[in-house]
C-alpha atoms as a PDB file:
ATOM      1  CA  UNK A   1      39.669  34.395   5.848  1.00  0.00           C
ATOM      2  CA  UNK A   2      42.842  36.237   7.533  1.00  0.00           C
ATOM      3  CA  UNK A   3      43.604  35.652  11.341  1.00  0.00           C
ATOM      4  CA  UNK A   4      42.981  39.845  11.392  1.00  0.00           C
ATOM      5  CA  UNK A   5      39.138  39.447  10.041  1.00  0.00           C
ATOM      6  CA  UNK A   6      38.549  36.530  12.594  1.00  0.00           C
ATOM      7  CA  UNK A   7      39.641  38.925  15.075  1.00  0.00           C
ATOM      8  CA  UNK A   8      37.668  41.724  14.331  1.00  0.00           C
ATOM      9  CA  UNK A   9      34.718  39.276  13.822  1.00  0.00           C
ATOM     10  CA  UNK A  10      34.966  38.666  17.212  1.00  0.00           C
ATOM     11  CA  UNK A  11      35.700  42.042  18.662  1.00  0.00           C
ATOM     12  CA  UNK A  12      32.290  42.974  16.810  1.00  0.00           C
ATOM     13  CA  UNK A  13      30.319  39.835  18.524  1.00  0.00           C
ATOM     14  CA  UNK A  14      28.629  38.477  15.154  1.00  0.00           C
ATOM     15  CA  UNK A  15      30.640  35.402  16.120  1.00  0.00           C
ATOM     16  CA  UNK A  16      30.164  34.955  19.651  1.00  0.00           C
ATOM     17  CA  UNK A  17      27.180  32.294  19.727  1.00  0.00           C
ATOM     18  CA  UNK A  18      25.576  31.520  23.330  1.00  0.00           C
ATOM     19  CA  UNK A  19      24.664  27.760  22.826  1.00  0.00           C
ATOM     20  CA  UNK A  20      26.989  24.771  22.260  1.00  0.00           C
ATOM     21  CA  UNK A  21      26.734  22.688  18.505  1.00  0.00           C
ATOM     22  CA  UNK A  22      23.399  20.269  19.413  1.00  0.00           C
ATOM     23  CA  UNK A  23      25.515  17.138  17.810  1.00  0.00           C
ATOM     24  CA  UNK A  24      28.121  18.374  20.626  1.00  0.00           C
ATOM     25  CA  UNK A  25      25.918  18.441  23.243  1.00  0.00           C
ATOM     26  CA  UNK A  26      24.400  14.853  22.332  1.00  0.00           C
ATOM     27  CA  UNK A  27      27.371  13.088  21.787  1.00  0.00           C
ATOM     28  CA  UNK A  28      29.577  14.354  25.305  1.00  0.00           C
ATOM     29  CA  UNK A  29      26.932  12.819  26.800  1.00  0.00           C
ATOM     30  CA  UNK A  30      27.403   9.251  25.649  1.00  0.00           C
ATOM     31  CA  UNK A  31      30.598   9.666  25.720  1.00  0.00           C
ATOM     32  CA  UNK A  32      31.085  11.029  29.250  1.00  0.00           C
ATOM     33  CA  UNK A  33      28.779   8.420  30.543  1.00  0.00           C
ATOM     34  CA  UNK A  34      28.443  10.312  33.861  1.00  0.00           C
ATOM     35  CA  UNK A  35      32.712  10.588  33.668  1.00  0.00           C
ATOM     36  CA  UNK A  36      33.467  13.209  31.381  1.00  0.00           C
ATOM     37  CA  UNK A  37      37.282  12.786  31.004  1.00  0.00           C
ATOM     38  CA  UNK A  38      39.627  15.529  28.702  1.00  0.00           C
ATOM     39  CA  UNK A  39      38.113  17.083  25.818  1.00  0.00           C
ATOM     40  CA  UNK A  40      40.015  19.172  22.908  1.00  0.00           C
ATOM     41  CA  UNK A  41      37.928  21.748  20.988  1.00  0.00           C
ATOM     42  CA  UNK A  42      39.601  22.840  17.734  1.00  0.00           C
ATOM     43  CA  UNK A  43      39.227  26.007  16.156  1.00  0.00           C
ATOM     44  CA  UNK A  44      36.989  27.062  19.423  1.00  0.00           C
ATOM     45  CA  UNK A  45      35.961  30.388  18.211  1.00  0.00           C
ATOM     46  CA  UNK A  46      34.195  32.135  21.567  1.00  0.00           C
ATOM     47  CA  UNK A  47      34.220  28.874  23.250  1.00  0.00           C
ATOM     48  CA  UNK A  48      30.617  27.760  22.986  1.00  0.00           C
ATOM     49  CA  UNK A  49      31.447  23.953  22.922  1.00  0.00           C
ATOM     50  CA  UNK A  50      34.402  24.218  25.338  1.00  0.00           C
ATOM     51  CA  UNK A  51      32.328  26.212  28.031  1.00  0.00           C
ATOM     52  CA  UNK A  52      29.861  23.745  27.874  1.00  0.00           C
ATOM     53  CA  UNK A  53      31.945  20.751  28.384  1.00  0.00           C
ATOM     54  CA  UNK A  54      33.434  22.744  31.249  1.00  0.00           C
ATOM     55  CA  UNK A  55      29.865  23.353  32.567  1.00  0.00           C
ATOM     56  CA  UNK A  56      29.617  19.622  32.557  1.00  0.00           C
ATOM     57  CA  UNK A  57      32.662  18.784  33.989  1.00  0.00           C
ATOM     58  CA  UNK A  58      35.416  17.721  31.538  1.00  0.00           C
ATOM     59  CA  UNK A  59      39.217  19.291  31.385  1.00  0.00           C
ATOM     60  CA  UNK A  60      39.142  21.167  28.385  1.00  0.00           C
ATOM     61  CA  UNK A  61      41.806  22.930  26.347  1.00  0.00           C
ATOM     62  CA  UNK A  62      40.765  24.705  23.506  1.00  0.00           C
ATOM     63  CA  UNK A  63      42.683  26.117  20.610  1.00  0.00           C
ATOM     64  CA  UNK A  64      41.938  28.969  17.781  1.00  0.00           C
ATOM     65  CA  UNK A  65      44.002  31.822  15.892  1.00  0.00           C
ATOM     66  CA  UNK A  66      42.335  34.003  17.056  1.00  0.00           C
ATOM     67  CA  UNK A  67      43.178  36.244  19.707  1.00  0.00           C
ATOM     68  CA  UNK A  68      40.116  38.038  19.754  1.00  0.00           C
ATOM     69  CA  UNK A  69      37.940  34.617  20.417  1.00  0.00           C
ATOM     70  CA  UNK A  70      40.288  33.959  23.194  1.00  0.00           C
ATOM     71  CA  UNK A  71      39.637  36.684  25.002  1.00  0.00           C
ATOM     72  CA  UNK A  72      36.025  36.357  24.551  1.00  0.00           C
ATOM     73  CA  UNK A  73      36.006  33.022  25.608  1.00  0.00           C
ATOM     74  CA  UNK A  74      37.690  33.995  28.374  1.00  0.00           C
ATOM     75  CA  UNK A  75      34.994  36.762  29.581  1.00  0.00           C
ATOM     76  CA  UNK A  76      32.326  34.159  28.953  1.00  0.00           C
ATOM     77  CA  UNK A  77      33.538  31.100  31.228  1.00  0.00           C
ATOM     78  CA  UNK A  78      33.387  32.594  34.572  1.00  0.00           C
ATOM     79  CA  UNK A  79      35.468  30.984  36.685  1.00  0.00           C
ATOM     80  CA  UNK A  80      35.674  27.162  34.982  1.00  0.00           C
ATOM     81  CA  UNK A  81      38.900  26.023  34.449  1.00  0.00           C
ATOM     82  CA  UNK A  82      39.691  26.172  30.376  1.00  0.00           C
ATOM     83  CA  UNK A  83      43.015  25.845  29.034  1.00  0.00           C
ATOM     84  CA  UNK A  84      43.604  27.807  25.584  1.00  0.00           C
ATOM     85  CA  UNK A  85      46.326  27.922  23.328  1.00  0.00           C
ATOM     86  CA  UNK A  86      46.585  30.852  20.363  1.00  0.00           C
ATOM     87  CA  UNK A  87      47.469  28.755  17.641  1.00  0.00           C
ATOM     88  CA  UNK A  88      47.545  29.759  14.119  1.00  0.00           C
ATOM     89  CA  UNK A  89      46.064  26.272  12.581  1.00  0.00           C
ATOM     90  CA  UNK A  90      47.503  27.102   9.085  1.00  0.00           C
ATOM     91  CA  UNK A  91      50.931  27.992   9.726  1.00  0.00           C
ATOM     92  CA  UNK A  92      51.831  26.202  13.156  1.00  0.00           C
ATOM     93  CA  UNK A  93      51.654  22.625  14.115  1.00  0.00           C
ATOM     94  CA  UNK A  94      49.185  21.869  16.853  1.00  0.00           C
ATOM     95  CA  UNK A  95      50.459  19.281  19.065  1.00  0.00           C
ATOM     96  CA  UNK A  96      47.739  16.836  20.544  1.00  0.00           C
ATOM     97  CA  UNK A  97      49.441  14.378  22.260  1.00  0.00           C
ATOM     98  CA  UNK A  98      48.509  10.290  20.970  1.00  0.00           C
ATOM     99  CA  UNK A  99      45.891   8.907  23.234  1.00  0.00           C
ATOM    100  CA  UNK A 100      45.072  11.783  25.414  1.00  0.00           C
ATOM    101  CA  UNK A 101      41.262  12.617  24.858  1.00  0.00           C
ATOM    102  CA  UNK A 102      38.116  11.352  25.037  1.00  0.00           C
ATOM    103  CA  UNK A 103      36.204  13.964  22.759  1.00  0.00           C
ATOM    104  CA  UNK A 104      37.990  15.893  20.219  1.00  0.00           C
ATOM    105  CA  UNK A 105      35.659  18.465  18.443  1.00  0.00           C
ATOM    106  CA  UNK A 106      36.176  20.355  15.467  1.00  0.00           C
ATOM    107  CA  UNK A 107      33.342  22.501  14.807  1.00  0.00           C
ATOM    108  CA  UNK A 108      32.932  24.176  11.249  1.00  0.00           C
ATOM    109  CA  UNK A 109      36.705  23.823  10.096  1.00  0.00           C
ATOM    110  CA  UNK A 110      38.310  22.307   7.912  1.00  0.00           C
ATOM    111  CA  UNK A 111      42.069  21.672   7.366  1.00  0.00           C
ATOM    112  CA  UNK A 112      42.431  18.221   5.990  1.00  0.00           C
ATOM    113  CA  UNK A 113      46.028  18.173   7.248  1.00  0.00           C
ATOM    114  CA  UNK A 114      44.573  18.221  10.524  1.00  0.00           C
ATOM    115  CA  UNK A 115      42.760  15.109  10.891  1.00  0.00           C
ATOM    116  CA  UNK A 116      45.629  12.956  11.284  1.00  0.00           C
ATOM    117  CA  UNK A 117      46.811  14.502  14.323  1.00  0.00           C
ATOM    118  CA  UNK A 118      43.183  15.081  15.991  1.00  0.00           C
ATOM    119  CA  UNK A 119      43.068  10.834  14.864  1.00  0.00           C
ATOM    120  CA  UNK A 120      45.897  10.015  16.873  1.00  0.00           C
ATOM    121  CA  UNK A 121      44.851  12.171  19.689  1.00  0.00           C
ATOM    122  CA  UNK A 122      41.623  10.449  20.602  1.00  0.00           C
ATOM    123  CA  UNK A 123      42.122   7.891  23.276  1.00  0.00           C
ATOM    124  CA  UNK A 124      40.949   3.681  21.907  1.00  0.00           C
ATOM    125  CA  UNK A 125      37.533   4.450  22.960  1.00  0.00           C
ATOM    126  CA  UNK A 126      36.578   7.987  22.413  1.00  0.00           C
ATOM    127  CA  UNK A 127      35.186  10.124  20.079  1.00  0.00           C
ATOM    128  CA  UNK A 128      35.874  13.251  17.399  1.00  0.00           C
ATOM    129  CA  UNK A 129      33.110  14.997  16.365  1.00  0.00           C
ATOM    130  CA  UNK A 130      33.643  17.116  13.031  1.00  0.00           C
ATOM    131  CA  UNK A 131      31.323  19.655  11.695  1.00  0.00           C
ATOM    132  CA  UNK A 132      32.151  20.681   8.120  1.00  0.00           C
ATOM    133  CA  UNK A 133      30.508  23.035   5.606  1.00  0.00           C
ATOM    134  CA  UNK A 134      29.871  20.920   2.145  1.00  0.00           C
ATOM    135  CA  UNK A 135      29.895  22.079  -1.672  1.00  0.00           C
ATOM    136  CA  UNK A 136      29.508  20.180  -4.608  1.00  0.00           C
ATOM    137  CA  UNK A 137      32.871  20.227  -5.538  1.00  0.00           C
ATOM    138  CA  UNK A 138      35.974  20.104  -2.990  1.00  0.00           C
ATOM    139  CA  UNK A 139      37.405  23.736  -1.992  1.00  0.00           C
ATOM    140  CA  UNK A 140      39.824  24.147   0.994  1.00  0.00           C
ATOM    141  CA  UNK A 141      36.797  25.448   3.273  1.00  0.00           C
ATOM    142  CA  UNK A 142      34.369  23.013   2.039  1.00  0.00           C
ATOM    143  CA  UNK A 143      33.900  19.288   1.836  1.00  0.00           C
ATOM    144  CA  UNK A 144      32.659  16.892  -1.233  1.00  0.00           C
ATOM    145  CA  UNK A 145      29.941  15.333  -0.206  1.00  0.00           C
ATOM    146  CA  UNK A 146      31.142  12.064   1.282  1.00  0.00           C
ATOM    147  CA  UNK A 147      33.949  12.831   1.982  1.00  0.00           C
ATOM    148  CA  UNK A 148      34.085  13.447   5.784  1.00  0.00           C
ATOM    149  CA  UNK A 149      32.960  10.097   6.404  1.00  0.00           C
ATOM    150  CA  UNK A 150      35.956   8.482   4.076  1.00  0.00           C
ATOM    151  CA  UNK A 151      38.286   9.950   6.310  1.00  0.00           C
ATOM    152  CA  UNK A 152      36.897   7.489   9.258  1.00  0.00           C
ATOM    153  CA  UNK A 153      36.985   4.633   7.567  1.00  0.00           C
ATOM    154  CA  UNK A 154      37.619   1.551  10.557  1.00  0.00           C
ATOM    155  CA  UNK A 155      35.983   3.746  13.059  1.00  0.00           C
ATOM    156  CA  UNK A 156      32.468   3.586  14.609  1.00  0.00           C
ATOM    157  CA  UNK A 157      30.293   5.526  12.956  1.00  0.00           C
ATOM    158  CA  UNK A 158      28.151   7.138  15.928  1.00  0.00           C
ATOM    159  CA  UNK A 159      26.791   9.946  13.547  1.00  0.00           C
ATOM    160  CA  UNK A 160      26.270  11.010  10.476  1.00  0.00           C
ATOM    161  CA  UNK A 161      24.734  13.434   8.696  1.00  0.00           C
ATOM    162  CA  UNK A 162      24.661  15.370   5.536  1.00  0.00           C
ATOM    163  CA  UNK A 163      22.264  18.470   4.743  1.00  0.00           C
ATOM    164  CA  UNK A 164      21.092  21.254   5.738  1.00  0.00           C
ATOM    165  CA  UNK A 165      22.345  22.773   8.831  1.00  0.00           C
ATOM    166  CA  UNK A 166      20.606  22.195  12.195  1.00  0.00           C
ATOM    167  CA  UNK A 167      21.773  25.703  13.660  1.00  0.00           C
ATOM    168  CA  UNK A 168      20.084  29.369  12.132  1.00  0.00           C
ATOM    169  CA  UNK A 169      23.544  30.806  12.227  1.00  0.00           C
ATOM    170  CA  UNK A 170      24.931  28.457   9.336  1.00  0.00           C
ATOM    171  CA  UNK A 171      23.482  28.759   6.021  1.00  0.00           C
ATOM    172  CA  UNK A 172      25.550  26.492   4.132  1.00  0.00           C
ATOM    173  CA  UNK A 173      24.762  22.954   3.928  1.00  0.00           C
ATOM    174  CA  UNK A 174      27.049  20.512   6.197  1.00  0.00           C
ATOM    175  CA  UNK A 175      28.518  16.861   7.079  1.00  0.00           C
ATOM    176  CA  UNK A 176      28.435  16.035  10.717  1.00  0.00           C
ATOM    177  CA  UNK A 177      30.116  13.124  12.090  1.00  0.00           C
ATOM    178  CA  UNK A 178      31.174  11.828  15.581  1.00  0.00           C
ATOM    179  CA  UNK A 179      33.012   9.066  15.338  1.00  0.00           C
ATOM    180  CA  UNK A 180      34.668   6.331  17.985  1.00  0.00           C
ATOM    181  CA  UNK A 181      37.947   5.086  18.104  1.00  0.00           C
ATOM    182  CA  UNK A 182      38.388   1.473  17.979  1.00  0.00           C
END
């Protein structure tokens, strides 16, 4: 899908979901341990995730394409301090510094070329959590079954999970994982 249909996707609302991923909400909390740190949400869409972890009190920065989920993130968070960056995922290289987060969360997307980076990003000790729609075979939206976990091979497997989805507003079946950094 085109960077314009995200946008008017969002401008219409039928994209703008209230409550934060449940695997999300489960897995800040280990990880903040009562000291939520920096946290990076990835293709944030409205900002569910990233106003939540704001909510709880972790620096966030979140990043989409869309200009249109910016600015509705941005009329949902009230006054909590989010950072966002309009970055077109497919055609611009998002910069996540080595080392710098706790949580990294990529929440139904998937560009393969991006797990390197978000890899490197998380700080020895902390956690992405990636939420991927699955097909039989491979497509560039979709995972093979399997292989989100193969990409975290040497990390701790906190989560995993392969089926159907545990939110109404996905259909398609899906691989979570969170994973920690060694």
């Amino acid at each position: 899908m085109k960077l314009k249909e995200w946008d008017q996707r969002y401008q219409s609302g039928e994209t703008a979901f209230d409550t934060p991923v449940p695997l999300v909400v489960e897995i800040a909390e280990i990880v903040a341990a009562g000291m939520p740190g920096r946290a990076l949400d990835v293709a944030c869409g409205a900002g569910r995730n990233a106003i939540y972890l704001a909510r709880q009190g972790w620096q966030v920065k979140a990043v989409d394409g869309s200009a249109a989920a910016l600015a509705t993130l941005h009329q949902r968070n009230g006054d909590l301090p989010i950072e966002t960056a309009l970055v077109d995922l497919e055609r611009e290289a998002l910069n996540i510094p080595a080392g710098c987060y706790d949580l990294i969360v990529a929440a139904y997307y998937l560009q393969r070329d991006l797990f390197p980076a978000m890899m490197r990003g998380v700080r020895q000790g902390g956690v992405l959590i990636a939420i991927v729609h699955v097909a039989g075979q491979p497509t560039p939206r979709r995972a093979a079954p399997g292989e989100l976990k193969s990409i975290f091979e040497g990390w701790e497997i906190l989560h995993y999970y392969e089926g159907e989805p545990r939110e109404d507003c996905h259909r398609q079946p899906v691989a979570e994982i969170a994973a920690r950094k060694p």
